[in-house]
PDB file of N, CA and C in Angstrom:
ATOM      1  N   UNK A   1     -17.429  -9.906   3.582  1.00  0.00           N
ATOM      2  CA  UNK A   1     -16.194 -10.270   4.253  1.00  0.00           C
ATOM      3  C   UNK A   1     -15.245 -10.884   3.223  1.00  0.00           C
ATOM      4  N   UNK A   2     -13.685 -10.595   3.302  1.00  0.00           N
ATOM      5  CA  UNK A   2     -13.341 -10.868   2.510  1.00  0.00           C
ATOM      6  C   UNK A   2     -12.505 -12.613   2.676  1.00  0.00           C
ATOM      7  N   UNK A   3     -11.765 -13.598   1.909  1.00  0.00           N
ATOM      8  CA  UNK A   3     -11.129 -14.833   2.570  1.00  0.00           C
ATOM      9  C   UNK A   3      -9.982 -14.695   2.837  1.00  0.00           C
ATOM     10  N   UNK A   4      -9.366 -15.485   3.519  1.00  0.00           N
ATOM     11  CA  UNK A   4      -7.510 -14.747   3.802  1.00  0.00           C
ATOM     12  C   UNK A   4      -7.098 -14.917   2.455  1.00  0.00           C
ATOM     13  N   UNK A   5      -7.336 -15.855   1.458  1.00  0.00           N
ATOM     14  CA  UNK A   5      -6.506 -15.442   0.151  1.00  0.00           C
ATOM     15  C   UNK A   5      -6.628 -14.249  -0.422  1.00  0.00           C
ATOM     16  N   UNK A   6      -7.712 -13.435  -0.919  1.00  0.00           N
ATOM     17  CA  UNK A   6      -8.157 -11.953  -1.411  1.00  0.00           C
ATOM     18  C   UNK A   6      -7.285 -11.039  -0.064  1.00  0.00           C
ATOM     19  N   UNK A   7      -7.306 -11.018   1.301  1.00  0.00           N
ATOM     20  CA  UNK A   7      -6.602 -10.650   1.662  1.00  0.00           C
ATOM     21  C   UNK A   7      -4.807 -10.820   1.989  1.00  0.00           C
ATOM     22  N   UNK A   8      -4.424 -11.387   1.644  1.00  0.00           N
ATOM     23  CA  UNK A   8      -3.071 -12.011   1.501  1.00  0.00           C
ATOM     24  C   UNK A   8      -2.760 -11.139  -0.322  1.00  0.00           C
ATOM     25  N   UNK A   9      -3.354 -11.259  -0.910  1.00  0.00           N
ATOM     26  CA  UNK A   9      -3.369 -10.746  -2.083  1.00  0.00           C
ATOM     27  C   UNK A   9      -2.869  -9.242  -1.947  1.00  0.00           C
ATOM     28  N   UNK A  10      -3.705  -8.542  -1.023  1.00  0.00           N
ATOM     29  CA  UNK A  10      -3.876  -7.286  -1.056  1.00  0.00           C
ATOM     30  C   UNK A  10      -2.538  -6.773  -0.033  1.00  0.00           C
ATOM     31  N   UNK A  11      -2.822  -7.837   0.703  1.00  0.00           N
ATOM     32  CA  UNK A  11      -1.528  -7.099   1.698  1.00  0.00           C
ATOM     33  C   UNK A  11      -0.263  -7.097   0.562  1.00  0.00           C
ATOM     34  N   UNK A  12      -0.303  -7.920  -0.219  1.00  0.00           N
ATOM     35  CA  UNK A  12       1.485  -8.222  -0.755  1.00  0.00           C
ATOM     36  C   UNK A  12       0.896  -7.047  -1.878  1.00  0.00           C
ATOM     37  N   UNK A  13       0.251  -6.558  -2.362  1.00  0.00           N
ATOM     38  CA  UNK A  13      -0.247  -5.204  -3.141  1.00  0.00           C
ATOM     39  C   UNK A  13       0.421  -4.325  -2.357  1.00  0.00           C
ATOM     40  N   UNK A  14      -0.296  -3.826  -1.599  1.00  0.00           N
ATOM     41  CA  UNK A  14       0.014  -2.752  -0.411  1.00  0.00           C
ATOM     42  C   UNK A  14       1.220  -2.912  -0.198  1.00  0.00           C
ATOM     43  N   UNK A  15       2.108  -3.801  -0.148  1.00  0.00           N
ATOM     44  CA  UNK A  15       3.214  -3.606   0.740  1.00  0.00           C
ATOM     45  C   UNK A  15       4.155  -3.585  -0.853  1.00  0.00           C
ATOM     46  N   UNK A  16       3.656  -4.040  -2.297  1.00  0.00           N
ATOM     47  CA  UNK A  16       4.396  -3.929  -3.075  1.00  0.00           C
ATOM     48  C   UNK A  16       4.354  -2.206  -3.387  1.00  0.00           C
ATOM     49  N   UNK A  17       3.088  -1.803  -2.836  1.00  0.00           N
ATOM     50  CA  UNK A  17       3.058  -0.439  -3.514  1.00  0.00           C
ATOM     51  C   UNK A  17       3.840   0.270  -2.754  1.00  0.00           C
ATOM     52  N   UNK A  18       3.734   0.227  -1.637  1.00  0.00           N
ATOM     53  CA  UNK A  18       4.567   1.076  -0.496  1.00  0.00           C
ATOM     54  C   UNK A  18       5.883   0.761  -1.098  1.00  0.00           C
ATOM     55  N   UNK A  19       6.556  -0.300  -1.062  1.00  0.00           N
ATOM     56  CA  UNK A  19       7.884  -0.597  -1.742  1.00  0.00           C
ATOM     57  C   UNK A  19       8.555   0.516  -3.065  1.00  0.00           C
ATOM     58  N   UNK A  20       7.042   0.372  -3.796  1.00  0.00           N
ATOM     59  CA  UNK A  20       7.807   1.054  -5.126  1.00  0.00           C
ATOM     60  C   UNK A  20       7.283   2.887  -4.947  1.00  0.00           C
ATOM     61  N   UNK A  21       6.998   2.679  -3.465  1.00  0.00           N
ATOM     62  CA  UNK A  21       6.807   4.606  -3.086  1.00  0.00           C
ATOM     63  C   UNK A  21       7.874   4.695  -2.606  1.00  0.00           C
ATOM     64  N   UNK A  22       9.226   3.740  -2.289  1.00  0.00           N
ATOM     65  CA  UNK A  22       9.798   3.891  -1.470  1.00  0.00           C
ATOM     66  C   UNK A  22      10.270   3.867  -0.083  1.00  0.00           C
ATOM     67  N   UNK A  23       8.592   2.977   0.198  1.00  0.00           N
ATOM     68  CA  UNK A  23       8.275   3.185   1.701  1.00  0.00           C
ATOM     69  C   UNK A  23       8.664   1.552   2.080  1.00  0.00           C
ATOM     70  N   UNK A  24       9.196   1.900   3.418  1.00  0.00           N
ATOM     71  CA  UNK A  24       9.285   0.737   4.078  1.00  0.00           C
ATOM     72  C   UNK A  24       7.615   0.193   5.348  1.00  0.00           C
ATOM     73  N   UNK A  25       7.130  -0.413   4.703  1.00  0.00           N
ATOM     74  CA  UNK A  25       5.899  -0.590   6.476  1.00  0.00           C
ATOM     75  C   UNK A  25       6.574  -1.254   7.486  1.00  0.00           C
ATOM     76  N   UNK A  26       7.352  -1.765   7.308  1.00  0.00           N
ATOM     77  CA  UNK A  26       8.186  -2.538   8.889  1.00  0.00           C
ATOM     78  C   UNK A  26       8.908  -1.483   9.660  1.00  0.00           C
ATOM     79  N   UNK A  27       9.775  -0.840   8.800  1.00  0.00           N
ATOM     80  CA  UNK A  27      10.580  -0.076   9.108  1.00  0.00           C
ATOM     81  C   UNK A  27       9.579   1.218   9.753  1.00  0.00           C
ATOM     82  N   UNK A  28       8.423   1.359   8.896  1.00  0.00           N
ATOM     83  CA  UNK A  28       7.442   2.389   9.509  1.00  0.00           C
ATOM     84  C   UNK A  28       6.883   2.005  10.771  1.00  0.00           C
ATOM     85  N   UNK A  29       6.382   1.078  10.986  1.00  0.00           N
ATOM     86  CA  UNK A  29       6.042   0.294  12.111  1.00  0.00           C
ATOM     87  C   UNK A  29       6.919   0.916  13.275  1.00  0.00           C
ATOM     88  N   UNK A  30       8.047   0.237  13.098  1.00  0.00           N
ATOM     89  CA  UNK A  30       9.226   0.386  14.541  1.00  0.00           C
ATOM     90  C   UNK A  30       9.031   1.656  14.876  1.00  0.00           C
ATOM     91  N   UNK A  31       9.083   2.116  13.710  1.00  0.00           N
ATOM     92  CA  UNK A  31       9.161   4.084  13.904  1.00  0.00           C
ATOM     93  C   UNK A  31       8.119   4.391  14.620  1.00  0.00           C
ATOM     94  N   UNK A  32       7.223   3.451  14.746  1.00  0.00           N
ATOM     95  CA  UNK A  32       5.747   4.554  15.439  1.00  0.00           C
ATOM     96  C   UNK A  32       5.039   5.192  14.031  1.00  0.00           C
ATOM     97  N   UNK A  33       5.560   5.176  12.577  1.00  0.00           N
ATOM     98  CA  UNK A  33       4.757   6.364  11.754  1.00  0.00           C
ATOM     99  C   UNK A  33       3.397   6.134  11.668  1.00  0.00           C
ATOM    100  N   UNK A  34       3.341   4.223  11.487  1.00  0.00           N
ATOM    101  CA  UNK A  34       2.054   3.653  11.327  1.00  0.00           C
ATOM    102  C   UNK A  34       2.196   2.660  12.127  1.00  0.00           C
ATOM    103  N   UNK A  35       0.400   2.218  12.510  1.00  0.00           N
ATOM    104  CA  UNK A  35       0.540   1.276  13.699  1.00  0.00           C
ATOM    105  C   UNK A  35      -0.098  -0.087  12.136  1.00  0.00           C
ATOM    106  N   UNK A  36      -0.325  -1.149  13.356  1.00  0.00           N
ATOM    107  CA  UNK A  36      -0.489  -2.595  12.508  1.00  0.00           C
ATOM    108  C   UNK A  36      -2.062  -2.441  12.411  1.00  0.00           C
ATOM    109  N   UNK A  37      -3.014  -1.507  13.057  1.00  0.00           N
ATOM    110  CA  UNK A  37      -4.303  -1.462  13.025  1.00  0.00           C
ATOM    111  C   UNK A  37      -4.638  -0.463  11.893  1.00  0.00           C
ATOM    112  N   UNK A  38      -3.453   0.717  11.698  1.00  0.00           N
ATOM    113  CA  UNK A  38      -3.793   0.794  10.392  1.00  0.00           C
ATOM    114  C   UNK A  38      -3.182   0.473   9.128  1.00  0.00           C
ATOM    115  N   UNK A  39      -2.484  -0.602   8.959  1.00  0.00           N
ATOM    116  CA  UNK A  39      -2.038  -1.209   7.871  1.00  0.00           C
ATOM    117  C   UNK A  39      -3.172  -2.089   7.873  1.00  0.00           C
ATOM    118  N   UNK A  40      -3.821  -2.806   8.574  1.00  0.00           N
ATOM    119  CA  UNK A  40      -5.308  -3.625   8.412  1.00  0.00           C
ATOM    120  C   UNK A  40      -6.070  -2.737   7.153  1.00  0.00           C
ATOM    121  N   UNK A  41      -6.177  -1.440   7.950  1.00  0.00           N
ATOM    122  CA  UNK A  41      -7.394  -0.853   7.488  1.00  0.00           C
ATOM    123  C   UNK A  41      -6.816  -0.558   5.923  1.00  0.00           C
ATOM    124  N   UNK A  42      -5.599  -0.051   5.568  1.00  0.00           N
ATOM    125  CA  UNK A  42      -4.722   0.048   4.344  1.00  0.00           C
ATOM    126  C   UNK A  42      -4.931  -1.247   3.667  1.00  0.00           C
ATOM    127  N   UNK A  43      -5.651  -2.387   4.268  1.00  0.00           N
ATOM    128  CA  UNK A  43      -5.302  -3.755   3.185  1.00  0.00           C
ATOM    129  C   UNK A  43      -6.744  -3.691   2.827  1.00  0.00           C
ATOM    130  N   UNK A  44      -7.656  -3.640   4.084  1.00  0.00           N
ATOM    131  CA  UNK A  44      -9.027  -3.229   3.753  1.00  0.00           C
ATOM    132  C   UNK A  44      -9.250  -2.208   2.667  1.00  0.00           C
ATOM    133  N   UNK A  45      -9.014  -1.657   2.366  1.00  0.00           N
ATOM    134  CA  UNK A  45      -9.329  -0.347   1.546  1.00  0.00           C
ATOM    135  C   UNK A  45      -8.559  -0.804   0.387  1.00  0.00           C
ATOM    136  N   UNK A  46      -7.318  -1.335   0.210  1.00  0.00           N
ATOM    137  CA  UNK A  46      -6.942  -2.346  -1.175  1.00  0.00           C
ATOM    138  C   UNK A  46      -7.823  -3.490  -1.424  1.00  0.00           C
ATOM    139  N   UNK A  47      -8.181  -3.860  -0.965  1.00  0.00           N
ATOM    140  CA  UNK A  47      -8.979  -5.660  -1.211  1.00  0.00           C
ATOM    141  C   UNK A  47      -9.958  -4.543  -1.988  1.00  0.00           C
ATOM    142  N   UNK A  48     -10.667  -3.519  -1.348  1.00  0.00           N
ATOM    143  CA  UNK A  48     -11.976  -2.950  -2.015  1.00  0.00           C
ATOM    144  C   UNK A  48     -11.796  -2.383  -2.975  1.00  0.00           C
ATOM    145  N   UNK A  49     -10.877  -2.292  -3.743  1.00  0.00           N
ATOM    146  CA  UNK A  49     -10.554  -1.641  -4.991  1.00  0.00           C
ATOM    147  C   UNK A  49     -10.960  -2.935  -6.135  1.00  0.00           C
ATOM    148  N   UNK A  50     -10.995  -2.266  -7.699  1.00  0.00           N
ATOM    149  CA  UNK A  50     -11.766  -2.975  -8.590  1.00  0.00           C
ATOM    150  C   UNK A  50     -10.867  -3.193  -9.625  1.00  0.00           C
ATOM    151  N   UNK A  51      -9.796  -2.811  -9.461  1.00  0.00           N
ATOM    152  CA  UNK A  51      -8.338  -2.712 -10.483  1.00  0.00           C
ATOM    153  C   UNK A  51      -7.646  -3.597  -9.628  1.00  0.00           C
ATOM    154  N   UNK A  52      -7.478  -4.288  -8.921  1.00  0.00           N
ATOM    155  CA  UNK A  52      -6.385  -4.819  -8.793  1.00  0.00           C
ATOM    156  C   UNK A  52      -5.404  -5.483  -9.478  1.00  0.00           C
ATOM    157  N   UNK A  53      -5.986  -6.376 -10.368  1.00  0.00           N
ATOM    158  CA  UNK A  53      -5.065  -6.902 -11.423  1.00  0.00           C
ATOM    159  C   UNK A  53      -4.255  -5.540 -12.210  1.00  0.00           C
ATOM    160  N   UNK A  54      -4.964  -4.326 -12.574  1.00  0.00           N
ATOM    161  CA  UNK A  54      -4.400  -3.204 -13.239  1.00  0.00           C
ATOM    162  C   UNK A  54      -3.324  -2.990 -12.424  1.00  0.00           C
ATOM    163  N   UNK A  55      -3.225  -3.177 -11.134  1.00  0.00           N
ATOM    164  CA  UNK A  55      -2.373  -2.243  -9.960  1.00  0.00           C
ATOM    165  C   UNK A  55      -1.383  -3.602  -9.891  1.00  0.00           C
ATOM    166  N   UNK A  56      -1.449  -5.055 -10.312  1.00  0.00           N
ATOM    167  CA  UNK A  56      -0.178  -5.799 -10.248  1.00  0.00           C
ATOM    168  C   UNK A  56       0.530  -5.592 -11.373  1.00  0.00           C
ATOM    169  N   UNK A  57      -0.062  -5.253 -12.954  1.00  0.00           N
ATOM    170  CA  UNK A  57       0.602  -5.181 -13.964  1.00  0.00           C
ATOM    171  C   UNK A  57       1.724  -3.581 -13.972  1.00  0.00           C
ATOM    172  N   UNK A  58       0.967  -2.707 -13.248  1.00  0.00           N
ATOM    173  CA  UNK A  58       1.807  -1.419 -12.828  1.00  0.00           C
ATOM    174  C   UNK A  58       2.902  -1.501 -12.171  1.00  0.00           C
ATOM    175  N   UNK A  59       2.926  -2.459 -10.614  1.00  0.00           N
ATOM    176  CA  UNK A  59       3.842  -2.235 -10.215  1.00  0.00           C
ATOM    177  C   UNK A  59       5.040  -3.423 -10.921  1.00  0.00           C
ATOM    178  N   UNK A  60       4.654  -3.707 -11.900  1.00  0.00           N
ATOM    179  CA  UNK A  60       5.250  -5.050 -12.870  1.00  0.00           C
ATOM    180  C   UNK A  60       6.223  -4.346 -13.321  1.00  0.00           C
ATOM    181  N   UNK A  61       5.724  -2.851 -14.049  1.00  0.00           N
ATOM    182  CA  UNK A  61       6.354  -2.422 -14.865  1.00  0.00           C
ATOM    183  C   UNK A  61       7.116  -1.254 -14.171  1.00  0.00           C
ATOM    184  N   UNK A  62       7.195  -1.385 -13.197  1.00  0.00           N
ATOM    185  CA  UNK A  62       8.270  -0.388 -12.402  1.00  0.00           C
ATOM    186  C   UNK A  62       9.104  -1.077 -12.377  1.00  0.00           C
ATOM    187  N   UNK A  63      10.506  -0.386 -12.160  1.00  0.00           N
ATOM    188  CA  UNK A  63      11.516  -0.729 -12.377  1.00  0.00           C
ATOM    189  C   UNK A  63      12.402   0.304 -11.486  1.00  0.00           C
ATOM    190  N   UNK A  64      11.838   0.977 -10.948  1.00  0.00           N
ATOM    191  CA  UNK A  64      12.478   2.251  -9.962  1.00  0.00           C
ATOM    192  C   UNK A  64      11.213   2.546  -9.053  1.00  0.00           C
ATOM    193  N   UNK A  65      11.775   3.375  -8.317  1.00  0.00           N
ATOM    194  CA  UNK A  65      10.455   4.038  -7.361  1.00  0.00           C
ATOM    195  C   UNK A  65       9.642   4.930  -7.938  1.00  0.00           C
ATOM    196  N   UNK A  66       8.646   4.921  -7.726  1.00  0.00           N
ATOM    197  CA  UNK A  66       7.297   5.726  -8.178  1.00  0.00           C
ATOM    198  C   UNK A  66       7.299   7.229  -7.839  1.00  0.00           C
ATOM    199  N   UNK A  67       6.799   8.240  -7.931  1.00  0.00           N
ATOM    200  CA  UNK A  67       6.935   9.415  -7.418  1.00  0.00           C
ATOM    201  C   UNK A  67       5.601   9.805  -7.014  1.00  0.00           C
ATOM    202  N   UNK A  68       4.543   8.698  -7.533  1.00  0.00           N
ATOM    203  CA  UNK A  68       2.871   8.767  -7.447  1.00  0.00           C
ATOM    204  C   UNK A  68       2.397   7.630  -7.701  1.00  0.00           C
ATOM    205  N   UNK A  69       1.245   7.566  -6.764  1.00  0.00           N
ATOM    206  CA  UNK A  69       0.584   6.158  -7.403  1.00  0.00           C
ATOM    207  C   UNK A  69      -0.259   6.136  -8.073  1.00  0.00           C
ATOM    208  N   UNK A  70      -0.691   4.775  -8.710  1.00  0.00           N
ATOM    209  CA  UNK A  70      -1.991   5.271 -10.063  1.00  0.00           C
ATOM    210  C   UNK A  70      -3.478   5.926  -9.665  1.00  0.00           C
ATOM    211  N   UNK A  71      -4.083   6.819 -10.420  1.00  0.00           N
ATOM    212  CA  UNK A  71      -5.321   7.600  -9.510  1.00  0.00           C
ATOM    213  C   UNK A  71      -5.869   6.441  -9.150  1.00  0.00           C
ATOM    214  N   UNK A  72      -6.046   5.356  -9.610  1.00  0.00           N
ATOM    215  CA  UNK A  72      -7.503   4.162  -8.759  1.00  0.00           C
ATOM    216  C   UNK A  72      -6.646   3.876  -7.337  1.00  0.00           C
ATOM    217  N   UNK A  73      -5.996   4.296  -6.643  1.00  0.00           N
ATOM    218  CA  UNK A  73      -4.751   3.777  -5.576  1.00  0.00           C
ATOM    219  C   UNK A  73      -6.001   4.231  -4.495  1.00  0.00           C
ATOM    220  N   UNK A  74      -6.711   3.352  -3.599  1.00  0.00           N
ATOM    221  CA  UNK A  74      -7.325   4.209  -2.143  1.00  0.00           C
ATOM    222  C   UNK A  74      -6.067   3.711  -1.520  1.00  0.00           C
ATOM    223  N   UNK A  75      -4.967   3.923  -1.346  1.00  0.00           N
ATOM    224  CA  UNK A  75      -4.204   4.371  -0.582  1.00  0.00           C
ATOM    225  C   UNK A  75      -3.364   5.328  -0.650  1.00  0.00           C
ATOM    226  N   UNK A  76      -3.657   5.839  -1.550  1.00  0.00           N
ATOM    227  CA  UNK A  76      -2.480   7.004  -1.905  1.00  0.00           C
ATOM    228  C   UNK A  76      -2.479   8.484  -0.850  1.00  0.00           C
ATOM    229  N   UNK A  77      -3.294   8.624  -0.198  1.00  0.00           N
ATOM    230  CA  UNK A  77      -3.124   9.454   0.981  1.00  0.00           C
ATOM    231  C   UNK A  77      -1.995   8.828   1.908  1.00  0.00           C
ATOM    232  N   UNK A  78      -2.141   7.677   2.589  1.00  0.00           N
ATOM    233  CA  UNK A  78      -1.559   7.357   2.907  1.00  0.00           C
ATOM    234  C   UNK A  78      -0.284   7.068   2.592  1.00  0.00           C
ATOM    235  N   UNK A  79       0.045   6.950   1.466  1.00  0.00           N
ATOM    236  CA  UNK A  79       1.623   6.849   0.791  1.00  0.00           C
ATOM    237  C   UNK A  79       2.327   8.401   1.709  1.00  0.00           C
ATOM    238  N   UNK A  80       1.173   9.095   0.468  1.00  0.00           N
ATOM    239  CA  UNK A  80       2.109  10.392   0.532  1.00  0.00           C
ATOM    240  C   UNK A  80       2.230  11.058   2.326  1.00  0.00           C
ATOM    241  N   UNK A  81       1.595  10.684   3.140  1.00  0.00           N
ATOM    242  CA  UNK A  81       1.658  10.993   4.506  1.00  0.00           C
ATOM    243  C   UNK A  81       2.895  10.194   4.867  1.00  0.00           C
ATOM    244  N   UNK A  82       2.924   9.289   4.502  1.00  0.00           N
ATOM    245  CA  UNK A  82       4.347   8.604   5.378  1.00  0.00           C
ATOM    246  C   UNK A  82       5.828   8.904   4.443  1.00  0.00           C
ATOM    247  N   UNK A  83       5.449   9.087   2.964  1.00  0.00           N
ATOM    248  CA  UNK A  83       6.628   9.805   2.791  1.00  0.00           C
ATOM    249  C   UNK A  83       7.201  11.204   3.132  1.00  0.00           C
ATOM    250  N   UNK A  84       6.172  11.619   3.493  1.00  0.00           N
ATOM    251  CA  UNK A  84       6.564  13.230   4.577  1.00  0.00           C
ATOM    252  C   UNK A  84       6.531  12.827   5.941  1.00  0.00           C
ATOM    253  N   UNK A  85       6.920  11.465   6.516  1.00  0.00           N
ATOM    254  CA  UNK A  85       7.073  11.347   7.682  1.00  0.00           C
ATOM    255  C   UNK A  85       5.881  11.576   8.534  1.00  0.00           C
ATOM    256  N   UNK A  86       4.615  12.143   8.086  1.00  0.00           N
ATOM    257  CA  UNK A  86       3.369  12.031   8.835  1.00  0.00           C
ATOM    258  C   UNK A  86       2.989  11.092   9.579  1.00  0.00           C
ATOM    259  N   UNK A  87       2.714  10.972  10.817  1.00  0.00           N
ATOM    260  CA  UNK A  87       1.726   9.933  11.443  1.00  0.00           C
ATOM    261  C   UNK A  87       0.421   9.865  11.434  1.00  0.00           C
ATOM    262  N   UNK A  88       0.058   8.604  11.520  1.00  0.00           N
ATOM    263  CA  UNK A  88      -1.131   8.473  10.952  1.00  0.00           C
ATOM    264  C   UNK A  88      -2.329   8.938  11.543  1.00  0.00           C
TER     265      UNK A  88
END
């Protein structure tokens, strides 16, 4: 199990990565694209990654939007589904 700090961590990951995909999750939310049960599971599946520090120094060095995320990303299905407007 993880503590709310490791998760608090991951959510502001996730939501930095979505950011530099371009993606809004709030804005996805309202829309219906994604619900809040699976942005859980999206933070779950970040906390379990083993790069994280690699994945804060990345989105460090963005400076524009991404067009891909780095291969260690378990969310990158999910990116690319909501930037084609997919539901989840």
């Amino acid at each position: 199990m993880y503590d709310l700090s490791t998760l608090r961590k991951h959510a502001g990951l996730l939501d930095d990565m979505a950011a530099a995909q371009g993606i809004d999750l709030e804005e996805a939310t309202f829309a219906g694209t994604i619900t809040i049960p699976e942005i859980e599971d999206a933070v779950l599946r970040c906390a379990s990654c083993t790069r994280p520090d690699a994945c804060s120094v990345w989105l460090k060095a963005k400076d524009s939007f991404a067009s891909e995320t780095p291969d260690y990303c378990r969310n990158t299905e999910l990116f690319t589904n909501l930037k084609r407007g997919d539901q989840q």
